[in-house]
C-alpha atoms as a PDB file:
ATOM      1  CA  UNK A   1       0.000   0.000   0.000  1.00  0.00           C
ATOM      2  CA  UNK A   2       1.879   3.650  -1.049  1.00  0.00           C
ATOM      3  CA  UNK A   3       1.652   6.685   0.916  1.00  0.00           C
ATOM      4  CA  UNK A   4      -1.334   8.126  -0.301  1.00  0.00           C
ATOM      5  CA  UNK A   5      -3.638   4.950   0.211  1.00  0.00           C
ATOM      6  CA  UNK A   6      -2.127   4.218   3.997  1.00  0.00           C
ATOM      7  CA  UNK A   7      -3.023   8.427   4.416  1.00  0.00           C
ATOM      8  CA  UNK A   8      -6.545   7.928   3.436  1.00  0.00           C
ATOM      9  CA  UNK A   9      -7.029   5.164   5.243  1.00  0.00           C
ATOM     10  CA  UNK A  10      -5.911   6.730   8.640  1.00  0.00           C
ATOM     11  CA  UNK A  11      -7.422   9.668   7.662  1.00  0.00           C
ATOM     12  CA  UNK A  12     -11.252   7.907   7.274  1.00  0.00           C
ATOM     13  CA  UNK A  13     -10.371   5.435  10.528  1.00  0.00           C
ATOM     14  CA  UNK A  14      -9.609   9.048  12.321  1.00  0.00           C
ATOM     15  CA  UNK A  15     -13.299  10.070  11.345  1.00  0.00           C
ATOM     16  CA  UNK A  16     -11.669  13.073   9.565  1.00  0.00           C
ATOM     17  CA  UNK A  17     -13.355  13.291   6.700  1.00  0.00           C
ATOM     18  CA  UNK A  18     -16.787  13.588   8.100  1.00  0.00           C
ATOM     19  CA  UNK A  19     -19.053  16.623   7.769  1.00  0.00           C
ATOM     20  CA  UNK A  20     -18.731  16.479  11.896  1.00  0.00           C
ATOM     21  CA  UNK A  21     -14.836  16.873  11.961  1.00  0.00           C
ATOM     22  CA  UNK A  22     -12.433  20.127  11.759  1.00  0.00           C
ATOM     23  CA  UNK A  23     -13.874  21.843   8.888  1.00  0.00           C
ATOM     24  CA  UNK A  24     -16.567  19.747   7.855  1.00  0.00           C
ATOM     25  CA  UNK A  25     -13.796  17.384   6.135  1.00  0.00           C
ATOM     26  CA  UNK A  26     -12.263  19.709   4.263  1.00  0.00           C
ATOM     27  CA  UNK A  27      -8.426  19.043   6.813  1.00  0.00           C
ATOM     28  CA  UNK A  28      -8.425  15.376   5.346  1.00  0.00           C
ATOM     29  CA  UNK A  29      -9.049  16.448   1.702  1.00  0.00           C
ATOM     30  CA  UNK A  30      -6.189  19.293   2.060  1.00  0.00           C
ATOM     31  CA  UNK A  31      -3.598  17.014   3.937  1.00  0.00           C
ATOM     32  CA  UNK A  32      -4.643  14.272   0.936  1.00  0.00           C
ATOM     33  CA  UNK A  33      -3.855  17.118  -2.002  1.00  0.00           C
ATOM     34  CA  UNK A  34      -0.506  17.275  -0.030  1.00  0.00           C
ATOM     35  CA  UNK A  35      -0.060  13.923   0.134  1.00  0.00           C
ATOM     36  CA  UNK A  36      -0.485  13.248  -3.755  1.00  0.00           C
ATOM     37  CA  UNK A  37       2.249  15.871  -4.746  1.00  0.00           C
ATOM     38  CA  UNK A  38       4.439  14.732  -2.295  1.00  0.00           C
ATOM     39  CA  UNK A  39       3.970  11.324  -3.623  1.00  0.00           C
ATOM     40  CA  UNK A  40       4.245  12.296  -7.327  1.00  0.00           C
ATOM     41  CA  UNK A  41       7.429  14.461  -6.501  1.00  0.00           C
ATOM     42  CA  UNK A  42       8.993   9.967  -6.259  1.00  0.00           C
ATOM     43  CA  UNK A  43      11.468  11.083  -3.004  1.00  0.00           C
ATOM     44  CA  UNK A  44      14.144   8.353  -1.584  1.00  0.00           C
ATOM     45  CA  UNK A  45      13.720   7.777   1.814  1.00  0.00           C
ATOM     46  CA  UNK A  46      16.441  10.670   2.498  1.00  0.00           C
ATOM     47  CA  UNK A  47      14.751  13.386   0.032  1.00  0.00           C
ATOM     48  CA  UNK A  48      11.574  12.671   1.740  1.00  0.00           C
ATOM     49  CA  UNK A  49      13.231  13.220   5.288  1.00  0.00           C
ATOM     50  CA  UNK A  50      14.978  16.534   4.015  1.00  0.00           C
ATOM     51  CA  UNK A  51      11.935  17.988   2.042  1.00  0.00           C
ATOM     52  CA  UNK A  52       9.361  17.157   4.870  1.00  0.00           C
ATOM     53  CA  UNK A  53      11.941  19.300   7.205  1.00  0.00           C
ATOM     54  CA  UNK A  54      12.136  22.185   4.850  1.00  0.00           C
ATOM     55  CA  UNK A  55       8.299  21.857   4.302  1.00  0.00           C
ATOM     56  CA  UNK A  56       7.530  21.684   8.084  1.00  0.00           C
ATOM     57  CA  UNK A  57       9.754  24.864   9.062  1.00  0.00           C
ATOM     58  CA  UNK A  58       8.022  26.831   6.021  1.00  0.00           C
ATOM     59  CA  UNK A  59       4.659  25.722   6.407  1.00  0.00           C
ATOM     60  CA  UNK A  60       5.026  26.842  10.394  1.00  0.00           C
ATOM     61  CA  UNK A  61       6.610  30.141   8.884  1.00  0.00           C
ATOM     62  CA  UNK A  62       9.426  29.697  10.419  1.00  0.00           C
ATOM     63  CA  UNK A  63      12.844  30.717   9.151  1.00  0.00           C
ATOM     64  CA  UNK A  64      16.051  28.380   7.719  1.00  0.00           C
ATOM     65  CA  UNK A  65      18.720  30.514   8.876  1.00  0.00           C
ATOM     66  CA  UNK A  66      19.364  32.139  11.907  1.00  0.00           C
ATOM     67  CA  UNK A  67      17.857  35.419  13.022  1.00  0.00           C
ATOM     68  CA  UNK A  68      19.905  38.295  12.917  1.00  0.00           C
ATOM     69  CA  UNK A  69      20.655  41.690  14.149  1.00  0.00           C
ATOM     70  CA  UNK A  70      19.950  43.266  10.815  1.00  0.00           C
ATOM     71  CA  UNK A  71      17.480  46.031  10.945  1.00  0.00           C
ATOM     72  CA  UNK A  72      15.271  45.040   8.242  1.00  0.00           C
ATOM     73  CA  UNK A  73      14.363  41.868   9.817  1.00  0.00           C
ATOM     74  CA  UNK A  74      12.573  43.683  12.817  1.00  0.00           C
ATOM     75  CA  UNK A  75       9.353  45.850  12.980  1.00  0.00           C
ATOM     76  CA  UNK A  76       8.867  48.274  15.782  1.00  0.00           C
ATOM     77  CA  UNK A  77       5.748  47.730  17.240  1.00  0.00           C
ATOM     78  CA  UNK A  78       6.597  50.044  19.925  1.00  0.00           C
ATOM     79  CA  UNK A  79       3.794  52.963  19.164  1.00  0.00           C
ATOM     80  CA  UNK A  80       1.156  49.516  19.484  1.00  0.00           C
ATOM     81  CA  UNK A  81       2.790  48.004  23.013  1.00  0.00           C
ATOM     82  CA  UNK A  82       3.303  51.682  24.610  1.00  0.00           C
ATOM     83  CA  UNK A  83       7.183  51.009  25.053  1.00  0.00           C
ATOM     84  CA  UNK A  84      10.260  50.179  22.708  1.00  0.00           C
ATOM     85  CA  UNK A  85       9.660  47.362  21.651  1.00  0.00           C
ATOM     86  CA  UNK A  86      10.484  45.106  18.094  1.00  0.00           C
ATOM     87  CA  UNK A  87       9.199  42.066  16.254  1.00  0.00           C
ATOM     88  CA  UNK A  88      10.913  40.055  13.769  1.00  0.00           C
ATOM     89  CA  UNK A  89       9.980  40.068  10.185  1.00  0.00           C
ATOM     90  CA  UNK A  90      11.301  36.668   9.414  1.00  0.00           C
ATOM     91  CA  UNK A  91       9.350  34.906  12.700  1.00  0.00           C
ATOM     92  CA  UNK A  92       6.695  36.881  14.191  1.00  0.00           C
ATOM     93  CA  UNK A  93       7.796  34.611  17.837  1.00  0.00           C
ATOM     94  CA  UNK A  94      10.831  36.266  17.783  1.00  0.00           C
ATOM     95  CA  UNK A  95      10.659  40.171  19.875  1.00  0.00           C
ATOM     96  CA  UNK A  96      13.391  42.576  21.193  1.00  0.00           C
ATOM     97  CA  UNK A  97      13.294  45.734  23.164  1.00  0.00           C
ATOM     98  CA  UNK A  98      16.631  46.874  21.896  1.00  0.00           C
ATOM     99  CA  UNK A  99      15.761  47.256  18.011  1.00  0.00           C
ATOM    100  CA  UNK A 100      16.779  43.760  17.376  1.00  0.00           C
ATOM    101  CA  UNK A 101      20.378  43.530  18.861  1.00  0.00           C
ATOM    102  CA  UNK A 102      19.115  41.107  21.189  1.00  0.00           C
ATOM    103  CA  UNK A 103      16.016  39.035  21.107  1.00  0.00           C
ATOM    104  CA  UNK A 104      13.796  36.067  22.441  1.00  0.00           C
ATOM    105  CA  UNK A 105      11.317  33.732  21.019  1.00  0.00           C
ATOM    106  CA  UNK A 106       7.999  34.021  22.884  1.00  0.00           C
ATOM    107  CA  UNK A 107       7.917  29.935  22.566  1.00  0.00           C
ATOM    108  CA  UNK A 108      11.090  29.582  24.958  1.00  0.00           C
ATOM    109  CA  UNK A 109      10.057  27.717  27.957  1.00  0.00           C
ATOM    110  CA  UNK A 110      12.690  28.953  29.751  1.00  0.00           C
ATOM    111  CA  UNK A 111      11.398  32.510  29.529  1.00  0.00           C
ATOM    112  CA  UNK A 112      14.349  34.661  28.483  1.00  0.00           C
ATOM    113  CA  UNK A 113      14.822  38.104  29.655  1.00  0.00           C
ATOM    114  CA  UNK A 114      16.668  41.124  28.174  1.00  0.00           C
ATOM    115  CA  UNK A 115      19.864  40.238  26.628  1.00  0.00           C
ATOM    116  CA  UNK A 116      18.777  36.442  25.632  1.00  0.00           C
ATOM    117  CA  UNK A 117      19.745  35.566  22.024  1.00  0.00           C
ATOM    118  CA  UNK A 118      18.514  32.709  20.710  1.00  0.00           C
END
């Protein structure tokens, strides 16, 4: 059975194409249009791998390199949040409240203060 049969098939045991599921069914039938151009695309197991990475960081909007220190990455939102304060351009979890010479990501469990870099 290829990718695209063992997808539906989870997919219809998970109930998620019914008219009672996230969006009346229409999650399955997007994450099945996926699956068929992933499929056609014919990837060895090590081009799927890198490809589903890639995809996964995009598709989360996420960046592939590093954030930076470059002004034109961050957006002062300062005038909205009443104090100085800077989001990045690249990855909206990313802030500063030094114009982007130093930064944390909102996700860190470890909540960062001033001066963290990730």
């Amino acid at each position: 059975m290829g990718i695209v049969a063992k997808a539906e098939a989870e997919l219809l045991r998970a109930g998620l194409f019914d008219k009672d599921s996230d969006y009346g069914g229409a999650t399955a039938h997007a994450v099945m249009e996926l699956l068929k151009v992933f499929a056609d695309q014919g990837h060895s197991g090590s081009s799927a791998y890198i490809t589903l990475g890639i995809f996964d960081k995009l598709a989360k909007q996420q960046t592939l390199t590093p954030i930076t220190d470059d002004p034109s990455e961050w957006n002062d939102v300062s005038e909205m949040s009443g104090y100085p304060f800077w989001q990045n351009n690249r990855d909206s979890r990313f802030f500063s409240r030094d114009g982007g010479k130093n930064w944390y990501n909102v996700e860190d469990s470890n909540d960062k203060l001033d001066g963290a870099r990730e």
